[in-house]
PDB file of N, CA and C in Angstrom:
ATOM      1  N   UNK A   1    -111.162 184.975  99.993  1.00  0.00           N
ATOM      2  CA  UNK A   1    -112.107 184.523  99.001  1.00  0.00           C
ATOM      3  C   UNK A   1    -111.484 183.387  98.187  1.00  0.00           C
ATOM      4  N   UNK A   2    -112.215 183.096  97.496  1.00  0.00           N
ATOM      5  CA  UNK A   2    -111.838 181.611  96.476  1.00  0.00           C
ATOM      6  C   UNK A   2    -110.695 181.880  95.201  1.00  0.00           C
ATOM      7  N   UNK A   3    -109.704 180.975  94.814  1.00  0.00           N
ATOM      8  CA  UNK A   3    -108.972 181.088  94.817  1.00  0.00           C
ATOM      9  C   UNK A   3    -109.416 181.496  93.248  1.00  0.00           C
ATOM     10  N   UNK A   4    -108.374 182.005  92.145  1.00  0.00           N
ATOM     11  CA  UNK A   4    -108.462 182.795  90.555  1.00  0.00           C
ATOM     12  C   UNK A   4    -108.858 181.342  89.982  1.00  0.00           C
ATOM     13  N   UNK A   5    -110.173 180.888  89.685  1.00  0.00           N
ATOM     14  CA  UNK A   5    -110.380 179.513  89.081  1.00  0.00           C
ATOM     15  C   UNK A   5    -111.344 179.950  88.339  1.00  0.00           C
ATOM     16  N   UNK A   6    -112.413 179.078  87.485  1.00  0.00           N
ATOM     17  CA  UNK A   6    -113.361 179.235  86.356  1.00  0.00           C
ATOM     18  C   UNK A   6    -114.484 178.685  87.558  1.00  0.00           C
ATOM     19  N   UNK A   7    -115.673 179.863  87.673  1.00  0.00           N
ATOM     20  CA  UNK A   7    -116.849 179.711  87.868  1.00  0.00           C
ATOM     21  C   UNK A   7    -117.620 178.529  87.217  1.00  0.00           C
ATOM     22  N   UNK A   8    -117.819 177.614  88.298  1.00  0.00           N
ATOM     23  CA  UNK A   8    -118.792 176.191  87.201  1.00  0.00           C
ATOM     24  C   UNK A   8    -120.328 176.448  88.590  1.00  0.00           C
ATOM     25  N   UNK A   9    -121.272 176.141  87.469  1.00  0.00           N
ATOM     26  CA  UNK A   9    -122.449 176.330  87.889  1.00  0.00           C
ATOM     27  C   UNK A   9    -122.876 174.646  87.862  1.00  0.00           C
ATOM     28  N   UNK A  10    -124.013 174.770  88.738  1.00  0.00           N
ATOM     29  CA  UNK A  10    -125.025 173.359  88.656  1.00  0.00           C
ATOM     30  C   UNK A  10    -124.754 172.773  87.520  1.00  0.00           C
ATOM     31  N   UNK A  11    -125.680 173.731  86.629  1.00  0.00           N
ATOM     32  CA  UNK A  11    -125.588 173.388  85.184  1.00  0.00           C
ATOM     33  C   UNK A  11    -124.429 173.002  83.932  1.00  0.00           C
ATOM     34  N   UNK A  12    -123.467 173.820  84.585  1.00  0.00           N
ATOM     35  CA  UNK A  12    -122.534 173.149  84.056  1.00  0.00           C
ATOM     36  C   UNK A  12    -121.478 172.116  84.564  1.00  0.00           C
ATOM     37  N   UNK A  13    -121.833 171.857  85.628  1.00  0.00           N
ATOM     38  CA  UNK A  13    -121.702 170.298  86.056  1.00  0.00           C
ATOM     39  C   UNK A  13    -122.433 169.193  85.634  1.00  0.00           C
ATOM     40  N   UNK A  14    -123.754 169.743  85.542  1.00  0.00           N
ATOM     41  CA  UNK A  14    -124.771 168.568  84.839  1.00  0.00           C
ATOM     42  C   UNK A  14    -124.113 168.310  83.876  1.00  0.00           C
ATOM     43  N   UNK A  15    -123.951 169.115  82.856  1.00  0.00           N
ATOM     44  CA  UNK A  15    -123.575 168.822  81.083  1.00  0.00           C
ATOM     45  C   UNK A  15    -121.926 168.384  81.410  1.00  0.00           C
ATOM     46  N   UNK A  16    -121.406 168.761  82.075  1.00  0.00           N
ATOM     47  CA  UNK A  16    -119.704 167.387  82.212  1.00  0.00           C
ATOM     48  C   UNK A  16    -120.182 166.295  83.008  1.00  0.00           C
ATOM     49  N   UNK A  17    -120.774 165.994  83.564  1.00  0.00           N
ATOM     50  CA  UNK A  17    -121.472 165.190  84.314  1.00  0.00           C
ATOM     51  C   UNK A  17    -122.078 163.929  82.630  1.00  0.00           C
ATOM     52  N   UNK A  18    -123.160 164.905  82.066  1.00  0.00           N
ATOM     53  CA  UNK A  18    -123.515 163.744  80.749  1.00  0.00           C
ATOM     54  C   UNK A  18    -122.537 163.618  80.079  1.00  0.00           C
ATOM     55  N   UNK A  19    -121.584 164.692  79.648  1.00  0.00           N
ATOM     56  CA  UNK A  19    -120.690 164.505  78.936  1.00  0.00           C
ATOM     57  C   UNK A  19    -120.137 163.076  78.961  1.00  0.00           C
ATOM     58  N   UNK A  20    -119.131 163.019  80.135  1.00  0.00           N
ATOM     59  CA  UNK A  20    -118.567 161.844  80.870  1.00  0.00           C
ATOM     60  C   UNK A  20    -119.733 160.583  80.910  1.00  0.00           C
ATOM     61  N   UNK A  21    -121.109 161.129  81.129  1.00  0.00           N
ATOM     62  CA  UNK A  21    -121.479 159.655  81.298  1.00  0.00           C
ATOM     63  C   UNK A  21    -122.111 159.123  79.695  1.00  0.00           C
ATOM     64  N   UNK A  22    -121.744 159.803  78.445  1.00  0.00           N
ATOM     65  CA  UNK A  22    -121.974 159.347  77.510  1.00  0.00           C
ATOM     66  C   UNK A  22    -120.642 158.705  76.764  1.00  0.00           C
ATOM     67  N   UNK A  23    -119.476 159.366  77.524  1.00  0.00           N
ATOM     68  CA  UNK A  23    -118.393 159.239  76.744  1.00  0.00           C
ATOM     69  C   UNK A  23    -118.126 157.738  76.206  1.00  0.00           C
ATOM     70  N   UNK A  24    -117.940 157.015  75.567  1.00  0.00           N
ATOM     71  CA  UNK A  24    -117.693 155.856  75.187  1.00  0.00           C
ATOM     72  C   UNK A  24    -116.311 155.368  75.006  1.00  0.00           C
ATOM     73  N   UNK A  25    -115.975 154.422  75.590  1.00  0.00           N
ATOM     74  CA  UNK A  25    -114.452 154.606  75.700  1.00  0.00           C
ATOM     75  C   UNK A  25    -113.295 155.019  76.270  1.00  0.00           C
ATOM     76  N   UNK A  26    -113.843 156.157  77.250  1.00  0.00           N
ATOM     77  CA  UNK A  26    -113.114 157.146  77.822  1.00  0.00           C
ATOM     78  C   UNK A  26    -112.769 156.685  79.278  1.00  0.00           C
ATOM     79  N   UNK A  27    -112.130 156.713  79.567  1.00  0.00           N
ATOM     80  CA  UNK A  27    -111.438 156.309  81.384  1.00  0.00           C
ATOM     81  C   UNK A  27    -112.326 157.622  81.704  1.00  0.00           C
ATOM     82  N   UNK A  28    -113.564 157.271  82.831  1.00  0.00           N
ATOM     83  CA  UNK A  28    -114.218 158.459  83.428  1.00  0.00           C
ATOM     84  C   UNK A  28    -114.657 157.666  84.764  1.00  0.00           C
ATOM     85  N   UNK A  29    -114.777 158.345  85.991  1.00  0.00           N
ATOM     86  CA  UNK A  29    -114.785 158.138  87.108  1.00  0.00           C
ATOM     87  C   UNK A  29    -116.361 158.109  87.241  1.00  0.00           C
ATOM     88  N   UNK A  30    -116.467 159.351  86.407  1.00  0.00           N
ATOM     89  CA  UNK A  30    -118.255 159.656  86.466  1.00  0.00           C
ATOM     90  C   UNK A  30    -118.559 158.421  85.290  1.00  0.00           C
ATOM     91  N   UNK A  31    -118.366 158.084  84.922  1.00  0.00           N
ATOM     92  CA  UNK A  31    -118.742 157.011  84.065  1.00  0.00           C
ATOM     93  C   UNK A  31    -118.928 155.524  84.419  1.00  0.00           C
ATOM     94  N   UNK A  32    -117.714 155.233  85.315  1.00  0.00           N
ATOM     95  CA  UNK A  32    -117.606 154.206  86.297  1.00  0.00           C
ATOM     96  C   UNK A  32    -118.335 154.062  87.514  1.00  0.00           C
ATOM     97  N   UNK A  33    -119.085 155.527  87.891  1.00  0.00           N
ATOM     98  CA  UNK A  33    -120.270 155.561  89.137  1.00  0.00           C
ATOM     99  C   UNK A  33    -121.395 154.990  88.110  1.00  0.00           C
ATOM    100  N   UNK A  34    -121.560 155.477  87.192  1.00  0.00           N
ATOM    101  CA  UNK A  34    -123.019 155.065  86.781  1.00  0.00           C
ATOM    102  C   UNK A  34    -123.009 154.094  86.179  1.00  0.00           C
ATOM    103  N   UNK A  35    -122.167 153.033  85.094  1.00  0.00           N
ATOM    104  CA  UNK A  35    -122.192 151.987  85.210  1.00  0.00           C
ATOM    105  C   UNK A  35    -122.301 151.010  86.097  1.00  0.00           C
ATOM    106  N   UNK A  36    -122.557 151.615  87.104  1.00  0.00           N
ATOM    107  CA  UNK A  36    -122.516 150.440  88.901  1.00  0.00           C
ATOM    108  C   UNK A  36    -123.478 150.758  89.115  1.00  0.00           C
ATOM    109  N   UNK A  37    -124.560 151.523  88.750  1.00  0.00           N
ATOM    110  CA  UNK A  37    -125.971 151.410  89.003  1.00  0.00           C
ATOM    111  C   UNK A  37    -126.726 152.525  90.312  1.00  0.00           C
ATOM    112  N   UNK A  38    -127.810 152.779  89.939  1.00  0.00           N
ATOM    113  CA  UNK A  38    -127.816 153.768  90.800  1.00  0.00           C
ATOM    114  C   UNK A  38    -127.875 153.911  92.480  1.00  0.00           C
ATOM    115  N   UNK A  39    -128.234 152.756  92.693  1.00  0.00           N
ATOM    116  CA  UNK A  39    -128.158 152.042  94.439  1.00  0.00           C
ATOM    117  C   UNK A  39    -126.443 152.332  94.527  1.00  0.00           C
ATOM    118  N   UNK A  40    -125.324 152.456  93.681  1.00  0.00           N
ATOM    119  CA  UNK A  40    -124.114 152.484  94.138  1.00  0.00           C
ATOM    120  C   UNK A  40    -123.833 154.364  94.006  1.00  0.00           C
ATOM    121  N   UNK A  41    -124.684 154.707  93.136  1.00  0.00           N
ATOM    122  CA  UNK A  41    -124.479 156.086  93.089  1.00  0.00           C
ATOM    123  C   UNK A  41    -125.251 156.638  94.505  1.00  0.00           C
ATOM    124  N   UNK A  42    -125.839 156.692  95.052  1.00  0.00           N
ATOM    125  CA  UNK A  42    -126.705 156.816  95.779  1.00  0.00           C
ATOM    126  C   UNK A  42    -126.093 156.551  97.215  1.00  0.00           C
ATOM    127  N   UNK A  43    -124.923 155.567  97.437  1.00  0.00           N
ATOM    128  CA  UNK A  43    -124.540 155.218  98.557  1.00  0.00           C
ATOM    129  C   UNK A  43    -123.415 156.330  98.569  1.00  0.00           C
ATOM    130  N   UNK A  44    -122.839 156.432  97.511  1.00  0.00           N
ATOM    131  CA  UNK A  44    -121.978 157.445  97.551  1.00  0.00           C
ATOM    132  C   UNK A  44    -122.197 158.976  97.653  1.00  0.00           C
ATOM    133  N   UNK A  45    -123.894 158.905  97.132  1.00  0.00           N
ATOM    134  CA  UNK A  45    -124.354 160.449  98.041  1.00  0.00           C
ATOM    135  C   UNK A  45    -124.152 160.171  98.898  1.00  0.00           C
ATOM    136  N   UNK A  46    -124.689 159.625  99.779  1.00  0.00           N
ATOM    137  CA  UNK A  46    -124.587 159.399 101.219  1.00  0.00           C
ATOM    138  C   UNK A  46    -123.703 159.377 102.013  1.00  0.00           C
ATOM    139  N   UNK A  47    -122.569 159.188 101.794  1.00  0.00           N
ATOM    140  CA  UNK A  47    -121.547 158.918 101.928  1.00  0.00           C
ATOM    141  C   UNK A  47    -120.909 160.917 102.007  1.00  0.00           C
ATOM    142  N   UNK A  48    -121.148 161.071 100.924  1.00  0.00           N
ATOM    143  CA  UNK A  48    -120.346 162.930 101.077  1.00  0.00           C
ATOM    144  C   UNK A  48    -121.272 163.479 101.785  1.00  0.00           C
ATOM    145  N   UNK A  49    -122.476 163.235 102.064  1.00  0.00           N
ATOM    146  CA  UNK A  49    -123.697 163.678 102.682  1.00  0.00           C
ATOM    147  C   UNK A  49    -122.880 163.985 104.375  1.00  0.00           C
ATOM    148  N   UNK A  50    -122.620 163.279 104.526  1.00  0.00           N
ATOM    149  CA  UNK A  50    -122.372 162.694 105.702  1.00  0.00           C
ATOM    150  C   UNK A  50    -120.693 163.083 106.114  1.00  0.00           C
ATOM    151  N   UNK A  51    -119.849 162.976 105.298  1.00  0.00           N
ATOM    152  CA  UNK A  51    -118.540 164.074 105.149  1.00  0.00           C
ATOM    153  C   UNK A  51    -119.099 165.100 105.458  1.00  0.00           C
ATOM    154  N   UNK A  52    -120.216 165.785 104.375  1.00  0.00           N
ATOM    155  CA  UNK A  52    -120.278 167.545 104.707  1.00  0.00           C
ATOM    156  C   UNK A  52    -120.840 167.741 105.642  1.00  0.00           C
ATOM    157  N   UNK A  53    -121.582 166.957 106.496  1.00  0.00           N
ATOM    158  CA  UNK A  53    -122.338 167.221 107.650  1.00  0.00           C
ATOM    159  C   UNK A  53    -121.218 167.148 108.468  1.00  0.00           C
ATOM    160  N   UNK A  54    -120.346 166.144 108.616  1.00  0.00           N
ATOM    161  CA  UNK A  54    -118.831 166.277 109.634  1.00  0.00           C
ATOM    162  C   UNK A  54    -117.940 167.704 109.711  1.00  0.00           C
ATOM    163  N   UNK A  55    -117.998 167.893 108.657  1.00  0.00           N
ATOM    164  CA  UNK A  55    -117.237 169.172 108.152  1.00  0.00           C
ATOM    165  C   UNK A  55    -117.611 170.298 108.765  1.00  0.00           C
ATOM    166  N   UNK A  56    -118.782 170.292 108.349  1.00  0.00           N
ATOM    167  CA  UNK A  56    -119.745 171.810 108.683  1.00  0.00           C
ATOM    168  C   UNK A  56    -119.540 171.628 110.142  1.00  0.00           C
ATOM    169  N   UNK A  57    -119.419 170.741 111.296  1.00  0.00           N
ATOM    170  CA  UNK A  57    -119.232 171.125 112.613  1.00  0.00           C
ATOM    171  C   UNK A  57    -118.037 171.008 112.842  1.00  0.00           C
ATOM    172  N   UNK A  58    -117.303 171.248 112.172  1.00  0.00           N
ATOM    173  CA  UNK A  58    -115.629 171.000 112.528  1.00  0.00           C
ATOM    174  C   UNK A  58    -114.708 172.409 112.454  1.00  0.00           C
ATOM    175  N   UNK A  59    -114.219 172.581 112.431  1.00  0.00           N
ATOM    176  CA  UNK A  59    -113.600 174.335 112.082  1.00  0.00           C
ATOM    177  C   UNK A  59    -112.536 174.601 111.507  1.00  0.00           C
ATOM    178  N   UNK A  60    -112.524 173.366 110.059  1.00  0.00           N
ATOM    179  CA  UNK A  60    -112.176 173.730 108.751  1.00  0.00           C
ATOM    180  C   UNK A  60    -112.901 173.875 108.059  1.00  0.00           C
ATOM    181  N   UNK A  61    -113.184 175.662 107.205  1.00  0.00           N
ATOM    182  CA  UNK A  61    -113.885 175.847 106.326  1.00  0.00           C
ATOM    183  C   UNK A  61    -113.498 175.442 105.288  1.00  0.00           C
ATOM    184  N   UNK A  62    -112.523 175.092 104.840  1.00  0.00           N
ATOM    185  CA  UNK A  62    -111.913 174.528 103.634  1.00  0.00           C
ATOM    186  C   UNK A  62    -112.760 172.969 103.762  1.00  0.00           C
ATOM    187  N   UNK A  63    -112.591 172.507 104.202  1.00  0.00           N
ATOM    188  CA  UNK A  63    -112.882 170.564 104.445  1.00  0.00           C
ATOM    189  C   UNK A  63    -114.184 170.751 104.306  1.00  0.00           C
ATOM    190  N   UNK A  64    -115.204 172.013 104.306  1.00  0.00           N
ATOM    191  CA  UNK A  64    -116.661 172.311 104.255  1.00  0.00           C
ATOM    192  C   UNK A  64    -116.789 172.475 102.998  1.00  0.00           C
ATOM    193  N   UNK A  65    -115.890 173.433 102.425  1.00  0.00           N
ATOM    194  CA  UNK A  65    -116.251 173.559 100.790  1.00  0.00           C
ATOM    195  C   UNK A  65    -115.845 172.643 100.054  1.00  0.00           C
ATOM    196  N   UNK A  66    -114.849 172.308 100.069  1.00  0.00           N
ATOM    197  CA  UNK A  66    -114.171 170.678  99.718  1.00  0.00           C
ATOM    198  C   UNK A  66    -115.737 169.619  99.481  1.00  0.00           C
ATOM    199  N   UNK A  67    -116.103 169.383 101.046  1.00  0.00           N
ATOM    200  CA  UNK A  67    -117.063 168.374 101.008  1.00  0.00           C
ATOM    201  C   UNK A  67    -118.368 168.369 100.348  1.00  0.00           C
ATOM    202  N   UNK A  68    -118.694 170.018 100.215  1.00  0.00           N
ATOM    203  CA  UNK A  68    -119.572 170.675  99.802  1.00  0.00           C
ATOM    204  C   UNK A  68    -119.429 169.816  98.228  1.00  0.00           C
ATOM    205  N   UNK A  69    -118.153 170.606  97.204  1.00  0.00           N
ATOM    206  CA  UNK A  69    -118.059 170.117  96.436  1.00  0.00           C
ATOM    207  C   UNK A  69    -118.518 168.584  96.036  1.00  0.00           C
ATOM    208  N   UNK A  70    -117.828 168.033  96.406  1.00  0.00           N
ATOM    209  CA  UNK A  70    -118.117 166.531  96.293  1.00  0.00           C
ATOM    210  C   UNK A  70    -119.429 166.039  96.518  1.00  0.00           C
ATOM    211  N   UNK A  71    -120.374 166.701  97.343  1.00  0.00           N
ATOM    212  CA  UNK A  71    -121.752 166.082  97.474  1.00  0.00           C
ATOM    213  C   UNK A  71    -122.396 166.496  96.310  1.00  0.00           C
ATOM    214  N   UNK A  72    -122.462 168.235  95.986  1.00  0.00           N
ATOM    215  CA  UNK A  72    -122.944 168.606  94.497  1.00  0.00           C
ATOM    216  C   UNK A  72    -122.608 167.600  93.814  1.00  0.00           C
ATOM    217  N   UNK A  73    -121.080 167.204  93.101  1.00  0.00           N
ATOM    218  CA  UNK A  73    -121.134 166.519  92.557  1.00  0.00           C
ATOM    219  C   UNK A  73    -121.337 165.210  92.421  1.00  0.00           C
ATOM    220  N   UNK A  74    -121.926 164.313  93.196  1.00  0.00           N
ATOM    221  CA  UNK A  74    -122.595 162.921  93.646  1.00  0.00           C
ATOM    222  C   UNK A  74    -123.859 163.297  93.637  1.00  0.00           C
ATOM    223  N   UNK A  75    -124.250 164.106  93.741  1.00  0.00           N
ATOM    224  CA  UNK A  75    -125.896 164.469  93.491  1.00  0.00           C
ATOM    225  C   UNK A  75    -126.426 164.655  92.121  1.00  0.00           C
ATOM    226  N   UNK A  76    -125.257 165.348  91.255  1.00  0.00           N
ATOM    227  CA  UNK A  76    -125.739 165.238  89.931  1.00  0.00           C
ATOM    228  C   UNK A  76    -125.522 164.336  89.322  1.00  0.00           C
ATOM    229  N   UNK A  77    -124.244 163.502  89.930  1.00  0.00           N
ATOM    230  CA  UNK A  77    -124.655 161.904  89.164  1.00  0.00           C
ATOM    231  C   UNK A  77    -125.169 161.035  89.669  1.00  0.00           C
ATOM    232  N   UNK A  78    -125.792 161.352  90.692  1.00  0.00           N
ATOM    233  CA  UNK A  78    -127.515 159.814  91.188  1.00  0.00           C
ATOM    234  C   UNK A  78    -128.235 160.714  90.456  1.00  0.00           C
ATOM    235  N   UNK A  79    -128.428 162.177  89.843  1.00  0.00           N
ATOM    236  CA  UNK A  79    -129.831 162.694  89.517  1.00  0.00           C
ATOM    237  C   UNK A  79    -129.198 162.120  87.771  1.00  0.00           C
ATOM    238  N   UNK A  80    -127.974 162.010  87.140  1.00  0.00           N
ATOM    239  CA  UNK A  80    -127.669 161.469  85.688  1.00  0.00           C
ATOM    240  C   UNK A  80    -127.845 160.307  85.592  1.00  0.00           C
ATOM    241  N   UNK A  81    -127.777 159.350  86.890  1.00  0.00           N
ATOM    242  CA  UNK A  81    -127.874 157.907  86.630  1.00  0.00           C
ATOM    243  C   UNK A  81    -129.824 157.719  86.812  1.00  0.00           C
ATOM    244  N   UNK A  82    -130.231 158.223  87.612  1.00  0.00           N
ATOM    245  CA  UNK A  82    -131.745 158.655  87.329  1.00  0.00           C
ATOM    246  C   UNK A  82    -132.949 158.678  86.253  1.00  0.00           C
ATOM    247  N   UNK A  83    -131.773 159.842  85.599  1.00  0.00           N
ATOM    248  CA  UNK A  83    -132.401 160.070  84.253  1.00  0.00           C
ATOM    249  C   UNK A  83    -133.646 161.172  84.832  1.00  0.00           C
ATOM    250  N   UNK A  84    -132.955 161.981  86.092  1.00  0.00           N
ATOM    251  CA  UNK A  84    -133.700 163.278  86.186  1.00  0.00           C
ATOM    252  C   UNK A  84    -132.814 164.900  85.823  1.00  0.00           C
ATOM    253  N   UNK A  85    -133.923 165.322  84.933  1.00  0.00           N
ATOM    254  CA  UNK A  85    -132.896 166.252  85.023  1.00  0.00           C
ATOM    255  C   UNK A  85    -132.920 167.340  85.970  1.00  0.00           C
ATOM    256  N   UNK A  86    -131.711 168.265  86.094  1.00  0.00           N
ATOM    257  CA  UNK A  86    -131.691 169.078  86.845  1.00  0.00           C
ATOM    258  C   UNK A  86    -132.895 170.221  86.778  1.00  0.00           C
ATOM    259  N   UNK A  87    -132.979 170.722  85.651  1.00  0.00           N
ATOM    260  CA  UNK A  87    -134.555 171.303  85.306  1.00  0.00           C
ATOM    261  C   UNK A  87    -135.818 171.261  86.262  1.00  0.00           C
ATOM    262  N   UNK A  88    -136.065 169.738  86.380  1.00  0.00           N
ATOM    263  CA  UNK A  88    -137.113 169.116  87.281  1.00  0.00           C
ATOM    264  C   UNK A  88    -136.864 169.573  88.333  1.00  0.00           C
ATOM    265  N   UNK A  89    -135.443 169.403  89.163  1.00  0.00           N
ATOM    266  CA  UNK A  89    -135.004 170.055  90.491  1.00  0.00           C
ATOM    267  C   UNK A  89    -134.991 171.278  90.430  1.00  0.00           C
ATOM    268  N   UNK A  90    -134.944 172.530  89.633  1.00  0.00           N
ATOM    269  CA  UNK A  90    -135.481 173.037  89.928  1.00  0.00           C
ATOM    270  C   UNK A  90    -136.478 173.427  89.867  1.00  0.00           C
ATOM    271  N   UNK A  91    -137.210 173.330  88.761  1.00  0.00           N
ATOM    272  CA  UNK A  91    -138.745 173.474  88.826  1.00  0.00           C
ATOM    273  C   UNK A  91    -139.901 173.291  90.045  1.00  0.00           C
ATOM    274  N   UNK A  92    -139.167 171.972  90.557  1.00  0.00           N
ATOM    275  CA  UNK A  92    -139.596 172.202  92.396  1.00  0.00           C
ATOM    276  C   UNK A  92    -139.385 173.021  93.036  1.00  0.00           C
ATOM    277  N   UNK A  93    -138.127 173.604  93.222  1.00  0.00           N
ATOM    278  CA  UNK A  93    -137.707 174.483  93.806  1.00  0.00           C
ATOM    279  C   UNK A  93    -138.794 176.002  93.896  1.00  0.00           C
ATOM    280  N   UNK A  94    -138.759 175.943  92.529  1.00  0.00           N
ATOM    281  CA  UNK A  94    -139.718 177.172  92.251  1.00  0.00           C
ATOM    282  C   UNK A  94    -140.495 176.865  92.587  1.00  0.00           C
ATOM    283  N   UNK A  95    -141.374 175.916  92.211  1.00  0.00           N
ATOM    284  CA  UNK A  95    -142.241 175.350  93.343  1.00  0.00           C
ATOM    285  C   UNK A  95    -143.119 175.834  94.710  1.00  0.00           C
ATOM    286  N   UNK A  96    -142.000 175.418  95.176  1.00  0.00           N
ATOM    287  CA  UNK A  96    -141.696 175.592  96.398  1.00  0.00           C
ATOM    288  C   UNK A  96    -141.246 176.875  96.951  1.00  0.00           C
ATOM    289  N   UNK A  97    -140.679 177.889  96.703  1.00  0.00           N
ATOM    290  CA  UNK A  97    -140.940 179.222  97.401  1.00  0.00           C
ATOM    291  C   UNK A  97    -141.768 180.178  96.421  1.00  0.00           C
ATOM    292  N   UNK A  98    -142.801 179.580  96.577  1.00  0.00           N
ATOM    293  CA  UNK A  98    -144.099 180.082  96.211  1.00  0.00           C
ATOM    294  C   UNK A  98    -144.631 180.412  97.229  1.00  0.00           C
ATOM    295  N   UNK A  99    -144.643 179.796  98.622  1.00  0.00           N
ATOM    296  CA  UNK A  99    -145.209 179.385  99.661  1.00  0.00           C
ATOM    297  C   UNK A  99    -144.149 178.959 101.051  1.00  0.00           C
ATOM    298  N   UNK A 100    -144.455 179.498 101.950  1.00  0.00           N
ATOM    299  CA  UNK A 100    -143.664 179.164 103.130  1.00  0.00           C
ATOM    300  C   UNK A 100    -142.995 177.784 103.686  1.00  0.00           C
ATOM    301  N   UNK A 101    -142.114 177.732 103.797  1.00  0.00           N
ATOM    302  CA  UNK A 101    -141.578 176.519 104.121  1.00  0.00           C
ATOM    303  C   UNK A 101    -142.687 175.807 105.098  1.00  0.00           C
ATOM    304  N   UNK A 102    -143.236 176.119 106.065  1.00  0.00           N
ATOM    305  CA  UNK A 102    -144.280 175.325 106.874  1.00  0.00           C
ATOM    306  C   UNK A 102    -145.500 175.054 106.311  1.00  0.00           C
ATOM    307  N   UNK A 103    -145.968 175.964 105.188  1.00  0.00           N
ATOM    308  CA  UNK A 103    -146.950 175.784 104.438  1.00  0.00           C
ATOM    309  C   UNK A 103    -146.475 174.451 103.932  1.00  0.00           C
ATOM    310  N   UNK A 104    -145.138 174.278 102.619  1.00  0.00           N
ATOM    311  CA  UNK A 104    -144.794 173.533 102.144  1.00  0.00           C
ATOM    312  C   UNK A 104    -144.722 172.105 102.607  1.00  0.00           C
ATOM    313  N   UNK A 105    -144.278 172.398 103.940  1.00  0.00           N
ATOM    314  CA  UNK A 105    -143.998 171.064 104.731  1.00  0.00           C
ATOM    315  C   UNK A 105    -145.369 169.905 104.993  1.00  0.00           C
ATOM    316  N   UNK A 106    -146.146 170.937 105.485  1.00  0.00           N
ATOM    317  CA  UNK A 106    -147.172 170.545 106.501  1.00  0.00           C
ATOM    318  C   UNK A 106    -148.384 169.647 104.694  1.00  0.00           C
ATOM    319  N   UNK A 107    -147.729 170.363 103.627  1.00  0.00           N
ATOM    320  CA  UNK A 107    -148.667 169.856 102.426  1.00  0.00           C
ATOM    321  C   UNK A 107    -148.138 168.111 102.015  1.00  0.00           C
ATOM    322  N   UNK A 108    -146.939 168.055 102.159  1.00  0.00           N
ATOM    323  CA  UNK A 108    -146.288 167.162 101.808  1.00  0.00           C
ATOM    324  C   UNK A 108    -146.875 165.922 102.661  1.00  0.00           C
ATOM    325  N   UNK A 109    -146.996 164.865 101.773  1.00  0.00           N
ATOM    326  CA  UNK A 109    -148.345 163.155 102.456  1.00  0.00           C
ATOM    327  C   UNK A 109    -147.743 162.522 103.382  1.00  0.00           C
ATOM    328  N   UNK A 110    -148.395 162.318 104.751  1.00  0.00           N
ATOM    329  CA  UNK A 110    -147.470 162.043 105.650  1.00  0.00           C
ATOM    330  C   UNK A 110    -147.180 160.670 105.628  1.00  0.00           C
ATOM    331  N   UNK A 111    -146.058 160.105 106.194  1.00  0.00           N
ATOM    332  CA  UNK A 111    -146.040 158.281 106.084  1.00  0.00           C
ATOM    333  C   UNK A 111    -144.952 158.051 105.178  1.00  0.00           C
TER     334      UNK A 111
END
């Protein structure tokens, strides 16, 4: 199992996530993604997107959670550079298993 560390949730990634991207002054990495705009945040989802998809067929589970990590966190800062909050994501969510995934699918506008 995972190693004796502090449980961080979505949510409390979001709020270090604003933290950092309000900080003023502060040497922040997350601060330096979103000052570059969100087309650069966004490439860099893509980018771990695409790590964790490598990962997941590879047969290090470590390099899976690793990558895992890193996409969560590139996702909450294209959704901070956005200006969506996590709330909204889930509120879809709920949404959404209201109703069967094929239900869901087949509703969604095609094109």
């Amino acid at each position: 199992m995972a190693e004796d560390t502090a449980r961080v949730t979505l949510d409390d990634l979001a709020a270090i996530v604003a933290r950092r991207a309000a900080g003023e002054g502060e040497a922040s990495y997350t601060r330096t993604l979103i000052a570059r705009g969100v087309a650069k945040c966004a490439q860099k989802l893509g980018e771990e997107a695409v790590e964790t998809a490598l990962a997941a067929v590879g047969t290090d589970t470590k390099a899976v959670v690793s990558e895992t990590a890193d996409l969560l966190y590139h996702l909450v800062v294209l959704l901070q550079a956005r200006g969506v909050p996590l709330e909204d994501v889930y509120a879809e969510l709920g949404r959404r298993t209201n109703r069967s995934g094929l239900e869901e699918k087949a509703s969604r506008p095609k094109g």
